[in-house]
Protein backbone atom coordinates (compact mmCIF):
# COMPACT_ATOMS: atom_id res chain seq x y z
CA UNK A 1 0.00 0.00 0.00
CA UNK A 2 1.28 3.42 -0.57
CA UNK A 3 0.23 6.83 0.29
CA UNK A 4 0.23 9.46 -1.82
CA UNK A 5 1.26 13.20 -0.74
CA UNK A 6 0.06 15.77 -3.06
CA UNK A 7 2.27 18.92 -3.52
CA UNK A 8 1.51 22.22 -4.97
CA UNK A 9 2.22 20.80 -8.77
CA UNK A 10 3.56 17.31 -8.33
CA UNK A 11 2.52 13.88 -6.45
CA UNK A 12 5.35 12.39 -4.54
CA UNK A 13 4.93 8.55 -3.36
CA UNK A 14 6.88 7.99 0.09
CA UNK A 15 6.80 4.60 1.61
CA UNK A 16 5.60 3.76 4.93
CA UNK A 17 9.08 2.64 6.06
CA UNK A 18 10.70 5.49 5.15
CA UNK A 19 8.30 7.62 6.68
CA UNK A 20 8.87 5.96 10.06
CA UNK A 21 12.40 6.18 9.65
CA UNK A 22 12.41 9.82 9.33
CA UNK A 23 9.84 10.04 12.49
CA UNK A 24 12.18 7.94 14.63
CA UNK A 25 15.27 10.12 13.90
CA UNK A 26 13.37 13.12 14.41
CA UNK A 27 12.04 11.96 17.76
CA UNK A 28 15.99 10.71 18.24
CA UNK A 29 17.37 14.06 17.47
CA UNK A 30 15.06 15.88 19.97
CA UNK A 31 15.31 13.14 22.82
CA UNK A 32 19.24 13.71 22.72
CA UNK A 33 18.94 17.78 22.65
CA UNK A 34 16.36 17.41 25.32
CA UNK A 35 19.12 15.20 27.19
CA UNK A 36 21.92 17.67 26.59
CA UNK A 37 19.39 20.49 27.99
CA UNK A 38 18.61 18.41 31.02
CA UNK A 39 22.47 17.65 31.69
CA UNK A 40 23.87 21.39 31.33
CA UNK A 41 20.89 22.11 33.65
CA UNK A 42 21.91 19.19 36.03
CA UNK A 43 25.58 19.85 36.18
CA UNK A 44 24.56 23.92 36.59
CA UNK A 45 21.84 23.12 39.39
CA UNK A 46 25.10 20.98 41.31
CA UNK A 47 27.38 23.06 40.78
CA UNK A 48 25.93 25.75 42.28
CA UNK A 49 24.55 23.61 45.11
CA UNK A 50 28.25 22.53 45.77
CA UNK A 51 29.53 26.02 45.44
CA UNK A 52 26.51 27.79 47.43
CA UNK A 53 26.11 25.29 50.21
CA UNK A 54 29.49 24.06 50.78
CA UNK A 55 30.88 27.74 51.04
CA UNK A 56 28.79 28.08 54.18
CA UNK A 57 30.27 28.05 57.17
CA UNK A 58 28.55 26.68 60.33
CA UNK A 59 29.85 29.22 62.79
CA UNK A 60 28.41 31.80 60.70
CA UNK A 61 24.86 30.25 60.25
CA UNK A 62 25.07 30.23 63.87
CA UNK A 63 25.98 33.63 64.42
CA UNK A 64 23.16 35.13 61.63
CA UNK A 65 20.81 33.24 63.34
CA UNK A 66 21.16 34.50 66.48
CA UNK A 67 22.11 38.19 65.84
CA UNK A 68 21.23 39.02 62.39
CA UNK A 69 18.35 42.12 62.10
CA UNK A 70 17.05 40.52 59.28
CA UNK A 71 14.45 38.07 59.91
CA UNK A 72 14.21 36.55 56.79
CA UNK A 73 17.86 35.70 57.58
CA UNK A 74 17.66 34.02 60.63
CA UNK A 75 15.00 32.20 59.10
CA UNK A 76 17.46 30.84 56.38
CA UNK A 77 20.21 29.90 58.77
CA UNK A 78 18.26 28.05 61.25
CA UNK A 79 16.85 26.35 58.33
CA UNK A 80 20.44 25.76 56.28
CA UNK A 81 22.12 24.71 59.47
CA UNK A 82 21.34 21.11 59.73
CA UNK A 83 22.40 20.90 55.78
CA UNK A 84 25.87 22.37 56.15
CA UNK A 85 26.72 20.50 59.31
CA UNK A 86 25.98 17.48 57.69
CA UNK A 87 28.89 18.45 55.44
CA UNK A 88 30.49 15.13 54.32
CA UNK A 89 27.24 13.89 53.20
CA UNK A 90 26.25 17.14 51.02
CA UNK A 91 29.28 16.55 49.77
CA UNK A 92 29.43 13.01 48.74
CA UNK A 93 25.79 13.35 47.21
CA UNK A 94 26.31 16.56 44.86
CA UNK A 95 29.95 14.85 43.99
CA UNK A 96 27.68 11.61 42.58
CA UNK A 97 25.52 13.51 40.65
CA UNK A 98 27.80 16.08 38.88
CA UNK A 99 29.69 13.17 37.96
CA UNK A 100 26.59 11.37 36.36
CA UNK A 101 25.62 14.62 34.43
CA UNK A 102 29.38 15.31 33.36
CA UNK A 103 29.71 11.44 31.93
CA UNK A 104 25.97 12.01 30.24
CA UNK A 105 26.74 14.62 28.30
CA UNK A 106 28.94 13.57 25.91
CA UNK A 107 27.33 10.59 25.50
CA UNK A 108 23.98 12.63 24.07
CA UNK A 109 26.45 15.05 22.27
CA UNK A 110 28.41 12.17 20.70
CA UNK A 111 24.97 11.08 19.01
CA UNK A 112 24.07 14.52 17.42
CA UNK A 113 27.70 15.84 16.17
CA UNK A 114 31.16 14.17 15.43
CA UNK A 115 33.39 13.12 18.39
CA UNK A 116 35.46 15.84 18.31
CA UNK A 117 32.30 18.47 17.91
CA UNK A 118 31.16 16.33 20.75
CA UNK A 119 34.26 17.07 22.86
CA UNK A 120 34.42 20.84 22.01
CA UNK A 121 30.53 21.61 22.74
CA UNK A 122 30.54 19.69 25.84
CA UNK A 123 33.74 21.36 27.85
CA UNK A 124 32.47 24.74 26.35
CA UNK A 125 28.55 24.15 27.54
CA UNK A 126 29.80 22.68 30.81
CA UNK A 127 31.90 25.62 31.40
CA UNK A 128 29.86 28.19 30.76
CA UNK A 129 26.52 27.02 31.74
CA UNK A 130 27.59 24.46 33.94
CA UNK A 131 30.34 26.45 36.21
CA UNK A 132 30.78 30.03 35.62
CA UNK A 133 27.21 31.10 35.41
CA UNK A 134 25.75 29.32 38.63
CA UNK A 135 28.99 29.64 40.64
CA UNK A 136 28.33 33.71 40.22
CA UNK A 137 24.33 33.15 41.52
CA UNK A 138 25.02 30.72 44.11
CA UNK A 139 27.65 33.00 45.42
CA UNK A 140 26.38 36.15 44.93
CA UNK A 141 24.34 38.28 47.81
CA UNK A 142 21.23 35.81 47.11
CA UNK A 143 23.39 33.11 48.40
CA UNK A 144 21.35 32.09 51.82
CA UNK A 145 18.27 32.62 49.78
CA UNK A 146 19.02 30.29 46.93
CA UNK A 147 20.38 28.14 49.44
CA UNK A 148 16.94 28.10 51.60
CA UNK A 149 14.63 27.62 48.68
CA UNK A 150 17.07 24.57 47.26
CA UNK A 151 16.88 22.43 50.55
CA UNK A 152 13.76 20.37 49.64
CA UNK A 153 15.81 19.52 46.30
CA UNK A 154 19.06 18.97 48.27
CA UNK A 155 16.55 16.40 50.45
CA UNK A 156 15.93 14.82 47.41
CA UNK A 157 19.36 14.23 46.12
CA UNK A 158 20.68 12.52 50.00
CA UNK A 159 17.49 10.32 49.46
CA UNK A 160 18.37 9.77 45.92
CA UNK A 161 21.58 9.26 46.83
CA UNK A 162 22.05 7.40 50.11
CA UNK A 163 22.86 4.24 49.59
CA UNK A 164 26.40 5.59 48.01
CA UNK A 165 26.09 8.47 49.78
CA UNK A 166 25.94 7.43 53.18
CA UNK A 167 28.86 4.48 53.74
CA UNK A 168 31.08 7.17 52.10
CA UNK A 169 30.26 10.09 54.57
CA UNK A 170 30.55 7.82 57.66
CA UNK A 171 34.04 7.15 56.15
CA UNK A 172 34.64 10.45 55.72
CA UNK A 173 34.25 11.22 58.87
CA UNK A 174 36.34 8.66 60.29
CA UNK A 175 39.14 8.98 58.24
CA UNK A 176 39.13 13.18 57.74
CA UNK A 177 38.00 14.27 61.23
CA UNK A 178 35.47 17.19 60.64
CA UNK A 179 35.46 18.79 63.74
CA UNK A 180 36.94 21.46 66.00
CA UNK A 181 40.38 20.16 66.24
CA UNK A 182 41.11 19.69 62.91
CA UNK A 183 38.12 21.82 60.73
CA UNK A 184 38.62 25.12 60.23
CA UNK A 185 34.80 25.67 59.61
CA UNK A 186 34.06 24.53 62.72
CA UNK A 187 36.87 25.81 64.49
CA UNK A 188 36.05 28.98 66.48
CA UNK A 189 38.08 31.91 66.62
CA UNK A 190 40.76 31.87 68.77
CA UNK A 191 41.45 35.63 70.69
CA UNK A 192 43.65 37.04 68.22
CA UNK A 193 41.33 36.30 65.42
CA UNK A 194 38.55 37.48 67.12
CA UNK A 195 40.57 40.32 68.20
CA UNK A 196 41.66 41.09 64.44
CA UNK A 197 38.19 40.51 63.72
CA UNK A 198 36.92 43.63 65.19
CA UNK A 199 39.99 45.70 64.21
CA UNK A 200 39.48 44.74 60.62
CA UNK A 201 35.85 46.24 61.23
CA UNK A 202 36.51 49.32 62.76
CA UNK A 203 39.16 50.40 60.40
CA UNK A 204 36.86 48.89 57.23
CA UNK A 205 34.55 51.45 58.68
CA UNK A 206 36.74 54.43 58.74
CA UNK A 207 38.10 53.78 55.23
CA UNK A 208 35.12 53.71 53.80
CA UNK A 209 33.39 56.80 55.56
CA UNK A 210 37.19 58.29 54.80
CA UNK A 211 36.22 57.60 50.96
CA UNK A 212 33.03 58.76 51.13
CA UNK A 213 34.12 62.20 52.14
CA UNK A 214 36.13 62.35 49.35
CA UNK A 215 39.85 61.33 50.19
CA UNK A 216 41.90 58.66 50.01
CA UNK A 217 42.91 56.81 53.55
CA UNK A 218 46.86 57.99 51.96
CA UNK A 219 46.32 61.23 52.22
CA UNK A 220 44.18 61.42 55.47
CA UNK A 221 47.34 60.11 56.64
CA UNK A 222 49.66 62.22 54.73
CA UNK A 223 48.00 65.31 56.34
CA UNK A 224 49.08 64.49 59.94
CA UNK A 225 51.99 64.64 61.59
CA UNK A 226 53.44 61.55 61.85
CA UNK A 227 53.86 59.98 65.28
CA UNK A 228 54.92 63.66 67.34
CA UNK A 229 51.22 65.18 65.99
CA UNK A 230 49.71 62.06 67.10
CA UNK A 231 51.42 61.62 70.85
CA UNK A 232 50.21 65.25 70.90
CA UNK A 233 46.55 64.53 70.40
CA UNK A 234 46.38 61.81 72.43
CA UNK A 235 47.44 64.22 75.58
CA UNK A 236 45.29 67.16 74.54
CA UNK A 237 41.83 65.67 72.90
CA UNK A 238 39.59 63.63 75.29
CA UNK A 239 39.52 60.18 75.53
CA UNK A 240 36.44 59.98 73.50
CA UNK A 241 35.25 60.53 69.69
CA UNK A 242 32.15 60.84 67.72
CA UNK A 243 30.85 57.60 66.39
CA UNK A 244 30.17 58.84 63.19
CA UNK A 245 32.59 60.98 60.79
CA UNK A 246 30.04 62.99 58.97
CA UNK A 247 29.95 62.34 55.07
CA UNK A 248 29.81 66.07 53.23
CA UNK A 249 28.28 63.80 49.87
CA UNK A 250 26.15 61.34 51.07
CA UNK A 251 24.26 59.93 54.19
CA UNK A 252 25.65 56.82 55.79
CA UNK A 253 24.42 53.12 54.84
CA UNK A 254 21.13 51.79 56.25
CA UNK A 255 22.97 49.11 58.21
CA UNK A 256 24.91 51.94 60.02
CA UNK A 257 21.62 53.87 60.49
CA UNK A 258 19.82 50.43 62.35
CA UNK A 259 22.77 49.68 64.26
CA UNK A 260 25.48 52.15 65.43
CA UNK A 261 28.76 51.07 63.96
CA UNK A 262 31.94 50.06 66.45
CA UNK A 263 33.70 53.10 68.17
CA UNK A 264 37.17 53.05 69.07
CA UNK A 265 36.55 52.68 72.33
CA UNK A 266 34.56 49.87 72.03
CA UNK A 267 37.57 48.12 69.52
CA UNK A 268 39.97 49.09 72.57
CA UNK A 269 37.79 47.27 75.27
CA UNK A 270 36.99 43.98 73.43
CA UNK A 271 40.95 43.87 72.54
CA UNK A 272 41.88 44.39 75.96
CA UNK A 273 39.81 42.09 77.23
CA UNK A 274 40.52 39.11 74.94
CA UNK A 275 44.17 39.74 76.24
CA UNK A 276 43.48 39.48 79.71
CA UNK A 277 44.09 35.67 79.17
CA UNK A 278 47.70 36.31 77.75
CA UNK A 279 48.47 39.44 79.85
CA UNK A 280 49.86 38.55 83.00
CA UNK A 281 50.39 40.85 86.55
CA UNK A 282 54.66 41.04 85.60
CA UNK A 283 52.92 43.45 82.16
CA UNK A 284 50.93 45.82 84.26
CA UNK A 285 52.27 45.60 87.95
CA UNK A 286 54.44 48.86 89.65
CA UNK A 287 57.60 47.97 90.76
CA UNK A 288 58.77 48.58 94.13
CA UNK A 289 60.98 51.17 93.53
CA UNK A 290 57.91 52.94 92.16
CA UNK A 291 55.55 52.15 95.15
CA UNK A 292 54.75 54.83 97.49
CA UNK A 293 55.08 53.34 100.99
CA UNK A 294 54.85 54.37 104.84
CA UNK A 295 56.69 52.86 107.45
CA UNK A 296 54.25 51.33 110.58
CA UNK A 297 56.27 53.10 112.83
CA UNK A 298 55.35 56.70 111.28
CA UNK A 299 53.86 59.36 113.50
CA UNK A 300 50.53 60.10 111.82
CA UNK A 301 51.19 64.14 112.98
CA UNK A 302 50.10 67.09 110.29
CA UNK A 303 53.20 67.33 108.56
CA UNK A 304 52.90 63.27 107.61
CA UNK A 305 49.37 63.43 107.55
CA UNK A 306 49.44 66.08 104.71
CA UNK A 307 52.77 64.49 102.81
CA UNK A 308 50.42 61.13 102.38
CA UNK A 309 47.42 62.92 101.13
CA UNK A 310 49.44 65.24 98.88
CA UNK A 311 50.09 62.16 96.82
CA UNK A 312 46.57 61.32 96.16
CA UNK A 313 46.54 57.88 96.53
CA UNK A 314 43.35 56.26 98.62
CA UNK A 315 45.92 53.22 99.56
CA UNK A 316 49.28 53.22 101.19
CA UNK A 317 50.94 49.96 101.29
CA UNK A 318 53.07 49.62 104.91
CA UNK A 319 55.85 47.64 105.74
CA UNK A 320 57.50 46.67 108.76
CA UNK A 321 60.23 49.27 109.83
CA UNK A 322 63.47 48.55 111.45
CA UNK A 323 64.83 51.48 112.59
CA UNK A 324 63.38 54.41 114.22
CA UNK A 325 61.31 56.66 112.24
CA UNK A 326 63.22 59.38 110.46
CA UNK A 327 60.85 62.78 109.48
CA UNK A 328 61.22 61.66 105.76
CA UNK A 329 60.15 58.39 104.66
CA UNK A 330 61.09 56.33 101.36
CA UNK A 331 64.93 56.49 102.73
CA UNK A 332 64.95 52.71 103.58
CA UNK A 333 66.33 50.58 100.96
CA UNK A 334 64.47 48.08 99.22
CA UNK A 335 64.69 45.74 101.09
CA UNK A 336 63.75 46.37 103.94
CA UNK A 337 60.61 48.24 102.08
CA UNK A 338 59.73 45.04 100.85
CA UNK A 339 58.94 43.78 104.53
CA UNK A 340 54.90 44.59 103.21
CA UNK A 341 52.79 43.89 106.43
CA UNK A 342 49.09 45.42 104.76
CA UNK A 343 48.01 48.51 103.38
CA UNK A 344 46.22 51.83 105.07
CA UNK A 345 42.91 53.08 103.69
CA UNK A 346 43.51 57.13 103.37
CA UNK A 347 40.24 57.72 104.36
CA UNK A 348 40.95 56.35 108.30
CA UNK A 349 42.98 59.45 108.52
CA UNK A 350 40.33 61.34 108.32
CA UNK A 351 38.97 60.83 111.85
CA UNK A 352 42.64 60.91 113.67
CA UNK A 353 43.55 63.58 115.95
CA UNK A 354 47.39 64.12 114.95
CA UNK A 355 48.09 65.48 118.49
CA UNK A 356 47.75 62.43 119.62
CA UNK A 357 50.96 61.59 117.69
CA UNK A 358 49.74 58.05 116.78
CA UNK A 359 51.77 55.59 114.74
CA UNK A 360 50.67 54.40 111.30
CA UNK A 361 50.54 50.73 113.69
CA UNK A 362 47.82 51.70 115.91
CA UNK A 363 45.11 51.30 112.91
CA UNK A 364 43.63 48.64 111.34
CA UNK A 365 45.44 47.19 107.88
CA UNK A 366 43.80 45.86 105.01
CA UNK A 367 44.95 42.29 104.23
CA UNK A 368 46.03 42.47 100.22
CA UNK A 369 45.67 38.92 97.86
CA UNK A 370 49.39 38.08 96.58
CA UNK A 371 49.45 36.89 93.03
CA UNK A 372 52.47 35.23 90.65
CA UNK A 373 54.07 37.15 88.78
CA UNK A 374 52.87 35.16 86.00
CA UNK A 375 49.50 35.25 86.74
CA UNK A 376 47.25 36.06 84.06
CA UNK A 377 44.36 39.00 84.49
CA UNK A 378 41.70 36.92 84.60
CA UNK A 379 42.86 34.84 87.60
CA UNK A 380 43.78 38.49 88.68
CA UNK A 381 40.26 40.27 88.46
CA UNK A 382 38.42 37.06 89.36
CA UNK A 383 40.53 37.44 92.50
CA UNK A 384 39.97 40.76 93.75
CA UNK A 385 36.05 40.42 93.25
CA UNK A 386 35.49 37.79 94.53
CA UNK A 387 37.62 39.14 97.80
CA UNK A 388 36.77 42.31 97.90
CA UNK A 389 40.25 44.18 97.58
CA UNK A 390 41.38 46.70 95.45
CA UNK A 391 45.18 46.46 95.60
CA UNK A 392 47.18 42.97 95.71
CA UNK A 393 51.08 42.20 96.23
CA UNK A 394 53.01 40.84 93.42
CA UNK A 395 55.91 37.89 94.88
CA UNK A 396 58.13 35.20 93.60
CA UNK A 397 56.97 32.99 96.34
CA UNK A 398 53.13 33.43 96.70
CA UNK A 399 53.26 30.48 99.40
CA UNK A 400 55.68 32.32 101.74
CA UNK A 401 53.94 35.55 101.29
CA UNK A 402 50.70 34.39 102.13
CA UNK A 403 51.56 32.84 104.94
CA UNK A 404 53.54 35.07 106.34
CA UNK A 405 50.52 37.60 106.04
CA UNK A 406 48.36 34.95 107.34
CA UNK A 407 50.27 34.85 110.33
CA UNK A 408 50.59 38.87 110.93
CA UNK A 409 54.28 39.19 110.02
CA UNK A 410 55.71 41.42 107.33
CA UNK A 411 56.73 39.39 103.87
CA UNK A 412 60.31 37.58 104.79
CA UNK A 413 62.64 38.86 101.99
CA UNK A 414 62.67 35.30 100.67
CA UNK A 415 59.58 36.01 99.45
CA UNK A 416 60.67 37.97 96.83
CA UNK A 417 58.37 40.78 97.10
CA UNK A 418 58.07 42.60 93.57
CA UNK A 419 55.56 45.16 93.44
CA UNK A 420 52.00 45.87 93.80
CA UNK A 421 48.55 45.87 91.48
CA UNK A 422 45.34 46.88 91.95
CA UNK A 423 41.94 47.24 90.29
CA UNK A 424 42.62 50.45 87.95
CA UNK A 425 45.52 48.59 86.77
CA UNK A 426 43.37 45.75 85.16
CA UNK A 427 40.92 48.64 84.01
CA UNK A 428 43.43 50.53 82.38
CA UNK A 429 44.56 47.33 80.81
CA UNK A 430 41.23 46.11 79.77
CA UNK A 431 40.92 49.95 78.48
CA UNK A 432 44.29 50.35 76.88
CA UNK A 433 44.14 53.94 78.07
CA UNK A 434 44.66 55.65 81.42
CA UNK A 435 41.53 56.37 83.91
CA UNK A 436 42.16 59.63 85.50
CA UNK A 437 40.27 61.08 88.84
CA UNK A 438 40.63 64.31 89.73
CA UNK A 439 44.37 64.07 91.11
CA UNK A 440 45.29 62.72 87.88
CA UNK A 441 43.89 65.67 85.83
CA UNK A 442 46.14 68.05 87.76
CA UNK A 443 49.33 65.89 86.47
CA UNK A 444 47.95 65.79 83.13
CA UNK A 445 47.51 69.47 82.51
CA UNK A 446 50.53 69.78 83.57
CA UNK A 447 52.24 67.49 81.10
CA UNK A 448 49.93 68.70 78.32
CA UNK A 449 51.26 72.14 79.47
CA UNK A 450 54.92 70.97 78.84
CA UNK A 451 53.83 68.99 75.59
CA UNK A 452 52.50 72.11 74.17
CA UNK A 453 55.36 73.94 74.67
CA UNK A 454 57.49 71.82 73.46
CA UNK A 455 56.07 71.30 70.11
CA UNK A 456 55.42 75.11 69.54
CA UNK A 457 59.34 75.08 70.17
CA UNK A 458 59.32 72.59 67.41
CA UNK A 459 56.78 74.39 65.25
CA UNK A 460 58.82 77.73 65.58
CA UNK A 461 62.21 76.19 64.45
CA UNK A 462 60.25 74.15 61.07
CA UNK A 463 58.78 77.51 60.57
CA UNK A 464 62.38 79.58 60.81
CA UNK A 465 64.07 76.41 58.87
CA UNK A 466 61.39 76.41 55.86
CA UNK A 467 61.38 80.49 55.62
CA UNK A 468 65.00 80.55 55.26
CA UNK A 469 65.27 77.89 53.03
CA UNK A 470 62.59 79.88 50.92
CA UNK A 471 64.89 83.20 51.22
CA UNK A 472 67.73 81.30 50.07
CA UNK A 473 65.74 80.11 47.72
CA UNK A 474 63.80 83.24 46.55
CA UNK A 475 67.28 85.17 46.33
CA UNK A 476 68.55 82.46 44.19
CA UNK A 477 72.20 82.59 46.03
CA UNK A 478 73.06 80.03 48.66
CA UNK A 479 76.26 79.28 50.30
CA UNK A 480 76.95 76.73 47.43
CA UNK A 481 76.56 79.13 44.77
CA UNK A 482 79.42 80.68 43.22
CA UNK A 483 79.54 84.80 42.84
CA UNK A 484 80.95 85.05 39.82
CA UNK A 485 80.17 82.24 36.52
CA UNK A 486 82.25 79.68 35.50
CA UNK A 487 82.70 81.22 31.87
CA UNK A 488 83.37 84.89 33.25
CA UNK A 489 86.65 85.49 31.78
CA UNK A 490 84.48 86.00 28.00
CA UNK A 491 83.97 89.58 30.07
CA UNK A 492 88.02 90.33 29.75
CA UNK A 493 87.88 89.40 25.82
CA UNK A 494 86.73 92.19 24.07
């Protein structure tokens, strides 16, 4: 039987075999384009997946969920957590099927083109579609998102996947170790990290609210005066600055409008107080040669009375005299100044009668806590409050110390008595800046006094340098130049 197909001025007779022919390579032809489709879109979908999920890191999911202002955001880390802590798994499972697409899709190209077309179309289709392209979107700043709305797929593949999947993660595990001793994405940060951390923040901060006013963080810097301008701020500007440098061109960010961005102060305290672990009483202490200290044998009269509060201290460490008290005290040697028995709260002087001529013995003494030299601040500040004290002894021997105080006798010299601490010192450490009270201010305005005048005496002599440099200059004759010219005998030659 044949069919007949009737063109516009001719009959053509096709036979039914041939006709079925052509319909089966037609349908063969699509099935294989419809394969190479469904493999670039595969090995794109994984790639991404593997590039998207894998890049997350578990500490951070953690931290977004708890602290992130967006809620949508917390949302996708609480949700993405389990996924990326299950990391050898995700792994093993996207590694399977990118490997399945990749080995498909020559095999549908191979049908359609020559090998070689095959081989040139299938690396330049796998690299474009299947690894640049969805390695930008999976990475870009939709990256949680893409990430949230992919983990019913990414159930489906471990399902899929599991019975390869599984044996190999448990392997994985055993063999590779993914967790805090040997991960680094689960490995928190240690102090200097999380110290550098912050820093990298803060000064991220200034550069770019430094750019948005205009100038370049080199020249900010070029305009100041190196490290004698600086020293000289530092002892003339308060402690403090505003938390925002305000931008002449354009407002500041929204995420620096919600939440007020780090000040210095605040970089200064958390670094000072993730080095209270590694700082230790020897890096903040006052030696003994630098401690103010009262014999017990002292007559509290008006003359000594007035010489310990002219020093403005509210605590007076005492040691055990010797020798009979002398009108001027600090003229023992060190030694024997070490002999610490307690310390004297300045503010028991206030109710003494110093008529009565009594000795600095006759009151009570404050028992200090002695610490190691190599004690770190924590122990330190966990120390004084829990106990109460604001000023502790620093010796060799602790044990001899302590029990010699424990016992009411003054520290034996074995004890090595170093120096003493107390509370402001750990603030000031914690702080990385000096706390002043009211005595202090009087000994700062005096060294801001002599700073000043010092670098006005600097300023005046750059001044007198650069203007007669310029004279020099303007005159166009220095010491260097010659008076008359090299060729002058041409004047003689007429």
């Amino acid at each position: 039987m044949e069919r007949f197909l009737r063109g516009v001025d001719h009959i053509k007779v096709v036979a039914p075999e041939k006709i079925q022919i052509d319909i089966d390579r037609d349908w063969f032809i699509i099935r294989n384009i419809v394969g190479v489709l469904i493999t670039i879109a595969t090995v794109g979908l994984i790639s991404g997946l593997f590039l998207g999920l894998l890049t997350l890191d578990a500490l951070d999911l953690q931290i977004m969920e708890r602290a992130s202002l967006d809620e949508d955001e917390k949302v996708y880390a609480r949700e993405l957590l389990p996924v990326v802590q299950n990391r050898h798994r995700l792994l093993v499972s996207l590694l399977v099927l990118n490997a399945l697409a990749y080995e498909s899709m020559p095999i549908f190209l191979d049908a359609l083109v020559p090998s070689w077309v095959a081989i040139i179309l299938s690396v330049t289709l796998i690299l474009l579609f299947g690894e640049i392209l969805p390695s930008a979107i999976f990475t870009g700043p939709n990256q949680l998102k893409l990430g949230y709305y992919s983990i019913p797929l990414v159930q489906v593949f471990l399902v899929i996947t599991a019975p390869i999947a599984v044996p190999l993660a448990k392997l994985l595990d055993y063999m590779v170790h993914d967790g805090p001793a040997s991960s680094h994405h689960h490995e928190p940060y240690n102090r200097g990290e999380l110290s550098a951390l912050v820093r990298i923040q803060y000064e991220e901060r200034m550069a770019s609210q430094t750019r948005r006013r205009g100038m370049k963080p080199q020249e900010r810097k070029a305009t100041q005066w190196a490290n004698f301008k600086k020293e000289m701020l530092q002892a003339v500007t308060e402690r403090f600055e505003e938390n925002e440098i305000e931008s002449t061109l354009e407002p500041p960010p929204l995420d620096e409008q919600l939440t007020p961005p780090l000040h210095r102060t605040e970089v200064h305290l958390i670094e000072g107080s993730l080095q209270m672990k590694t700082k230790v009483t020897m890096d903040i202490y006052t030696p003994l040669r630098h401690v103010y200290a009262v014999p017990d044998n002292m007559i509290l009269d008006k003359d000594n009375i007035s010489a310990i509060y002219s020093y403005g201290f509210s605590r007076i460490p005492v040691y055990r005299a010797t020798e009979p008290f002398l009108s001027e005290a600090g003229h023992e040697s060190l030694p024997e100044r070490s002999r610490m028995i307690g310390y004297l709260m300045t503010r028991q002087l206030m109710l003494i009668d110093w008529d009565h001529k009594r000795q600095v013995s006759s009151l009570p003494l404050q028992k200090p806590l002695v610490f190691s030299p190599r004690a770190n601040l924590v122990d330190v500040l966990s120390g004084l409050r829990s106990k109460g004290v604001i000023m502790g002894f620093v010796c060799a021997r602790t044990d001899i110390a302590k029990q010699a105080l424990n016992n009411n006798q003054p520290i034996p010299v074995e004890a090595g008595f170093m120096g003493i601490l107390t509370l402001e010192d750990v603030m000031e450490s914690i702080l990385q800046d000096r706390i002043y009270d009211e005595f202090d201010m009087k000994e700062r305005d005096r060294a801001v006094a002599t700073l000043q005048r010092w670098a006005a005496t600097r300023l005046q002599k750059f001044v007198r340098k650069k203007q007669k440099e310029r004279r020099f200059s303007a005159n166009g004759t220095t010491e260097r130049t010659p008076l008359l010219r090299e060729n002058s005998g041409s004047f003689y030659s007429t």
